[in-house]
N, C-alpha and C. Protein backbone atom coordinates (compact mmCIF):
# COMPACT_ATOMS: atom_id res chain seq x y z
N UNK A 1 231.94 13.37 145.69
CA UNK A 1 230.53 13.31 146.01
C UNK A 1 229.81 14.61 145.65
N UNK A 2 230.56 15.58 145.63
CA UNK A 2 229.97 16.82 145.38
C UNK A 2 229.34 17.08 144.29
N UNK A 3 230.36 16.82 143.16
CA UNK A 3 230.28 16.75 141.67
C UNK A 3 228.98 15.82 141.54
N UNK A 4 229.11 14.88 142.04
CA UNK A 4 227.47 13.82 141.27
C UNK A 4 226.39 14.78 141.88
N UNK A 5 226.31 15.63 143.05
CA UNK A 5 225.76 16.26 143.51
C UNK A 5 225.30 17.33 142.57
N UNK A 6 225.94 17.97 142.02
CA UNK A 6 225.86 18.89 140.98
C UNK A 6 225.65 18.48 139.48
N UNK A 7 225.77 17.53 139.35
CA UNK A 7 225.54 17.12 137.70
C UNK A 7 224.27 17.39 137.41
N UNK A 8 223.20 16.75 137.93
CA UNK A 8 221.51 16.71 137.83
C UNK A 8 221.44 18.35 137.43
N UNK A 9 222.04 19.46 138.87
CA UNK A 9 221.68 21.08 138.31
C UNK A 9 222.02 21.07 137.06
N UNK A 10 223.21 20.95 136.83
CA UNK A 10 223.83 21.36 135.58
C UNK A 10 222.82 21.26 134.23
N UNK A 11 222.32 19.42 134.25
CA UNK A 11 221.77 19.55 133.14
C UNK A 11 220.72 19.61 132.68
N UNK A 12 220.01 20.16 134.08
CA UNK A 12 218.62 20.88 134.10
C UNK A 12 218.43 22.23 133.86
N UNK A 13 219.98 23.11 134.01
CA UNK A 13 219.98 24.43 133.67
C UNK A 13 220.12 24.90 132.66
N UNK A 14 220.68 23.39 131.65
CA UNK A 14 221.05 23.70 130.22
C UNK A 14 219.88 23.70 129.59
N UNK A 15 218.55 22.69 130.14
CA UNK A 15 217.58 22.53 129.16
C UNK A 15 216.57 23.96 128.89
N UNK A 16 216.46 24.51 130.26
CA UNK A 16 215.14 25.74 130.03
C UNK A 16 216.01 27.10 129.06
N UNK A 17 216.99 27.12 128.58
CA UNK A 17 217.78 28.05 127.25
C UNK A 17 216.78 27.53 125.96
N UNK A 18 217.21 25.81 126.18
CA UNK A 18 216.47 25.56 124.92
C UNK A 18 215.24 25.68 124.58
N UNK A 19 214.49 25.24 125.94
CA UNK A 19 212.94 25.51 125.92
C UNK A 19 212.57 26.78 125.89
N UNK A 20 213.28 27.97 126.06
CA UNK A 20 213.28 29.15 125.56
C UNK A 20 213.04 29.64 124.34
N UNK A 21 213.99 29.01 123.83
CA UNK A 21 214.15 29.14 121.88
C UNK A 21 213.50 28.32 121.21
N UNK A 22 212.78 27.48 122.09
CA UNK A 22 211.63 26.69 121.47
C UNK A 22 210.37 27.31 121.41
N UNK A 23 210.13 27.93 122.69
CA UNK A 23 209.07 28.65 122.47
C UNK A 23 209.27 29.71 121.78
N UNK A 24 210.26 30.40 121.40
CA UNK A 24 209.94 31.36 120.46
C UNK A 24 210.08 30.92 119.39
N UNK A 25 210.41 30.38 118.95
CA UNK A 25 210.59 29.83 117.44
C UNK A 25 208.92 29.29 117.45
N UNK A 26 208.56 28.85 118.06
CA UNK A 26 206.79 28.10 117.99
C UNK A 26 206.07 29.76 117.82
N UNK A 27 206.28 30.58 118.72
CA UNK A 27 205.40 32.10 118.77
C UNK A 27 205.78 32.35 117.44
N UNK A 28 206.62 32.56 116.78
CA UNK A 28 206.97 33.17 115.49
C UNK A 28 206.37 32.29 114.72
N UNK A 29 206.30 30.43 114.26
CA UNK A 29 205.84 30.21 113.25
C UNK A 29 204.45 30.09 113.41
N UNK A 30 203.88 30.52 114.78
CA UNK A 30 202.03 30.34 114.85
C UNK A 30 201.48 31.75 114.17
N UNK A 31 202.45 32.95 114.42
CA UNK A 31 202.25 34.37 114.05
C UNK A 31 202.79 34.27 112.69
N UNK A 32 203.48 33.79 112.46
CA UNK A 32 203.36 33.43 110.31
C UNK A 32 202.34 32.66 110.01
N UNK A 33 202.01 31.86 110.43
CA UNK A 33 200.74 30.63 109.80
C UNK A 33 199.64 31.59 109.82
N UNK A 34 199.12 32.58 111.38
CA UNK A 34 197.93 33.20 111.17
C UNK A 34 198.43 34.36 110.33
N UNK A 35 199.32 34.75 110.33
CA UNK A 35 199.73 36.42 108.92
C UNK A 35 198.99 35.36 107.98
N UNK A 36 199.50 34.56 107.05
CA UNK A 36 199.03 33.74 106.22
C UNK A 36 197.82 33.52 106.13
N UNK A 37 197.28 32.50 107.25
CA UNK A 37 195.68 32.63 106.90
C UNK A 37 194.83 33.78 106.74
N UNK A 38 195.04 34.96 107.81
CA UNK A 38 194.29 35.72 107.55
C UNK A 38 194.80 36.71 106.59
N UNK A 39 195.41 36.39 105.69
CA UNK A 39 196.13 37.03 104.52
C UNK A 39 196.55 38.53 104.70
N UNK A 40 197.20 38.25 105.75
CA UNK A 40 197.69 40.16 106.31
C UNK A 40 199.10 40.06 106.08
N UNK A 41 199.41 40.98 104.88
CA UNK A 41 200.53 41.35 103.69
C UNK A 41 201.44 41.81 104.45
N UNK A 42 201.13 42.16 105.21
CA UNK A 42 202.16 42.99 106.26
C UNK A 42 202.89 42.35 107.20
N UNK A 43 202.22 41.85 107.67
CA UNK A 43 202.77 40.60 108.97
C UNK A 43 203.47 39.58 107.83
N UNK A 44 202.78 38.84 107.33
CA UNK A 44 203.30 38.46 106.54
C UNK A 44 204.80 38.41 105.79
N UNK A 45 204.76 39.50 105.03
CA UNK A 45 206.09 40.14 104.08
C UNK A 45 207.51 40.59 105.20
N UNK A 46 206.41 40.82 106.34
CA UNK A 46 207.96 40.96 107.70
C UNK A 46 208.28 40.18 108.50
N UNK A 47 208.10 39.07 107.88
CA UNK A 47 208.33 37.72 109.02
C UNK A 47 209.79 37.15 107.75
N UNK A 48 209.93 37.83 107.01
CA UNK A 48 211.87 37.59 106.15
C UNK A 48 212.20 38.45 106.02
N UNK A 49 213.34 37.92 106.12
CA UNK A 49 214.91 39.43 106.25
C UNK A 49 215.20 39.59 105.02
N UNK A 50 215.86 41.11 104.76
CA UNK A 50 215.67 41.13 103.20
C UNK A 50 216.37 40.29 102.69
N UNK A 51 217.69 39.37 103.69
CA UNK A 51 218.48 38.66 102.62
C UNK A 51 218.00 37.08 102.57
N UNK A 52 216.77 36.97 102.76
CA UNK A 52 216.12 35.34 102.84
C UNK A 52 216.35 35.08 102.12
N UNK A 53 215.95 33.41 101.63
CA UNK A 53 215.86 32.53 100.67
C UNK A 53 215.22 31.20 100.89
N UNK A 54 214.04 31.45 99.86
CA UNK A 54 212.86 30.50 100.02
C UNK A 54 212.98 29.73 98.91
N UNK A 55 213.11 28.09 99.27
CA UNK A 55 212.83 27.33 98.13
C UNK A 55 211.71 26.88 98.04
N UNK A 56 210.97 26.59 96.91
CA UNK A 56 209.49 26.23 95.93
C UNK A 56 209.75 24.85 95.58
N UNK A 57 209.31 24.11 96.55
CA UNK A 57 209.50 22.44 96.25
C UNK A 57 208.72 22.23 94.91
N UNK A 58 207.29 22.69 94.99
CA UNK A 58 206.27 22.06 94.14
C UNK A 58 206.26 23.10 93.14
N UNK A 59 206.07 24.38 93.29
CA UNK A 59 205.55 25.79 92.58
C UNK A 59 206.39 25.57 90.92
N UNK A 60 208.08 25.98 91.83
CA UNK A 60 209.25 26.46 90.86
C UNK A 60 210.71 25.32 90.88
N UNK A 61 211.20 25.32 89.77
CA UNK A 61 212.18 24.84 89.97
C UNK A 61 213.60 25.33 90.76
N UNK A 62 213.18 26.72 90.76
CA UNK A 62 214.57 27.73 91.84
C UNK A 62 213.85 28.07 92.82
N UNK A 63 214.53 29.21 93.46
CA UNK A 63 214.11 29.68 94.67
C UNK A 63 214.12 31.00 94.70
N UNK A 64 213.84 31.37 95.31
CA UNK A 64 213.41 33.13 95.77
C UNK A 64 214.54 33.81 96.38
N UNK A 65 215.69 34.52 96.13
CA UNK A 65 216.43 35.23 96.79
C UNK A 65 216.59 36.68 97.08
N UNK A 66 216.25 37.05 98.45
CA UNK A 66 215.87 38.46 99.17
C UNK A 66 214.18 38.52 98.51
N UNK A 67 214.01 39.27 100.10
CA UNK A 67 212.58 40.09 99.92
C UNK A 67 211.53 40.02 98.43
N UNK A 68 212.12 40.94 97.43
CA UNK A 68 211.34 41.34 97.05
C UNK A 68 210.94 39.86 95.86
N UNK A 69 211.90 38.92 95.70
CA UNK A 69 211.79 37.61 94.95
C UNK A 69 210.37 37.21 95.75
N UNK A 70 210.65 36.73 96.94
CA UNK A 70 209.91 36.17 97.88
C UNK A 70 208.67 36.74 97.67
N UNK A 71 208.41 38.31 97.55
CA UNK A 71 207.17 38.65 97.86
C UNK A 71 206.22 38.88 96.13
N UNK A 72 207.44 39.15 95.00
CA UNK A 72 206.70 38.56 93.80
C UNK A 72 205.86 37.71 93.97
N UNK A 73 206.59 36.56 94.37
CA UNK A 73 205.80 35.37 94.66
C UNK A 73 204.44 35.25 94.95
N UNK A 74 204.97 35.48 96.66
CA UNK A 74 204.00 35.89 97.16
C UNK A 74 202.78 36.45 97.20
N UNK A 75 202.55 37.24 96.55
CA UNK A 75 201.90 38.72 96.22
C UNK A 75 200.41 37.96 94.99
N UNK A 76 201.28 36.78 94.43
CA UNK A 76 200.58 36.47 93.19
C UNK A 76 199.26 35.37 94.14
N UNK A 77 199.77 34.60 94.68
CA UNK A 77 199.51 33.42 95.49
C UNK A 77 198.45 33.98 96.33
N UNK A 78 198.43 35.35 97.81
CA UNK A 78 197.56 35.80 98.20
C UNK A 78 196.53 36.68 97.36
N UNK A 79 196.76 37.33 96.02
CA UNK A 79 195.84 38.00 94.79
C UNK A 79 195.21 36.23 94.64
N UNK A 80 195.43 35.17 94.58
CA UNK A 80 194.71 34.01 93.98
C UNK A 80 193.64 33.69 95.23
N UNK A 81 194.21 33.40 96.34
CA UNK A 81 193.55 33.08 97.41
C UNK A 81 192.28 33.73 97.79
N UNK A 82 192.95 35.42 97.74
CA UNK A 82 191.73 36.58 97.95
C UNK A 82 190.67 36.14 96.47
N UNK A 83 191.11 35.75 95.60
CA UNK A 83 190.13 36.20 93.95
C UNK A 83 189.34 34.71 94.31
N UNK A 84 189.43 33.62 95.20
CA UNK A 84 188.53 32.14 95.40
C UNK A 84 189.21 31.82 94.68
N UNK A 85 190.58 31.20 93.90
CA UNK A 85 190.83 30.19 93.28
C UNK A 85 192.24 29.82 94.24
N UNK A 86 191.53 28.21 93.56
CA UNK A 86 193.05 27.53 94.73
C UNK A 86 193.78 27.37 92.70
N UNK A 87 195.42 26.99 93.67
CA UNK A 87 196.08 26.53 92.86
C UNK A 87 195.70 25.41 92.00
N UNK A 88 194.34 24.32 92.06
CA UNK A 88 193.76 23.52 91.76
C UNK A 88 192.82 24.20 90.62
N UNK A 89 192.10 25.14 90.97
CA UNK A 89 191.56 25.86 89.75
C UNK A 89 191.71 26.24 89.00
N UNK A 90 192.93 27.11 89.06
CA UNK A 90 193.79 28.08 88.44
C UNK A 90 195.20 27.01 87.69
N UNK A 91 195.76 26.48 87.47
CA UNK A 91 196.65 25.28 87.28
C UNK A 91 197.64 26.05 88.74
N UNK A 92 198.81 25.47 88.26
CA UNK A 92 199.98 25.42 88.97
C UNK A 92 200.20 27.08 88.87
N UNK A 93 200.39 27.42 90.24
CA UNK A 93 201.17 28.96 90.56
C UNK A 93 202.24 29.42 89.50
N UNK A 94 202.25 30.26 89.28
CA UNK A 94 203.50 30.65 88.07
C UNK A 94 204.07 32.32 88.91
């Protein structure tokens, strides 16, 4: 009787870990989306570790490996954004 007694704690104590790492994982990708919109290079460029790896579904046929791949990229994409042209104006990102 004890044990059914205790099951309910148990697997109510397991869930708030996760809801933990949920909310941070949500704080981190709302603080990348606004680095992004408000095009701040900094916040931005330090939200990956130097050994990331970003794949380019639409852009590229490969992917970006470490930092400074990523922020080539990068770098070109926010120079377009800041200059008024979308990728629509300008053709496809290169």
């Amino acid at each position: 009787m004890a044990l059914l007694l205790l099951a309910p704690q148990l697997s109510m104590s397991q869930v708030h870990p996760a809801d933990g790492v949920q909310a941070e994982i949500r704080s981190f990708l709302s603080e990348f989306i606004t680095a992004f919109d408000n095009l701040d290079w900094e916040k931005f460029r330090n939200a990956f570790a130097d050994d990331a790896t970003v794949f380019y579904p639409r852009d590229m046929a490969n992917r970006a490996n470490g930092r400074a791949e990523i922020e080539q990229h990068f770098k070109r994409v926010f120079e377009q954004i800041r200059g008024g042209r979308s990728s629509r104006e300008s053709g496809a990102l290169r």
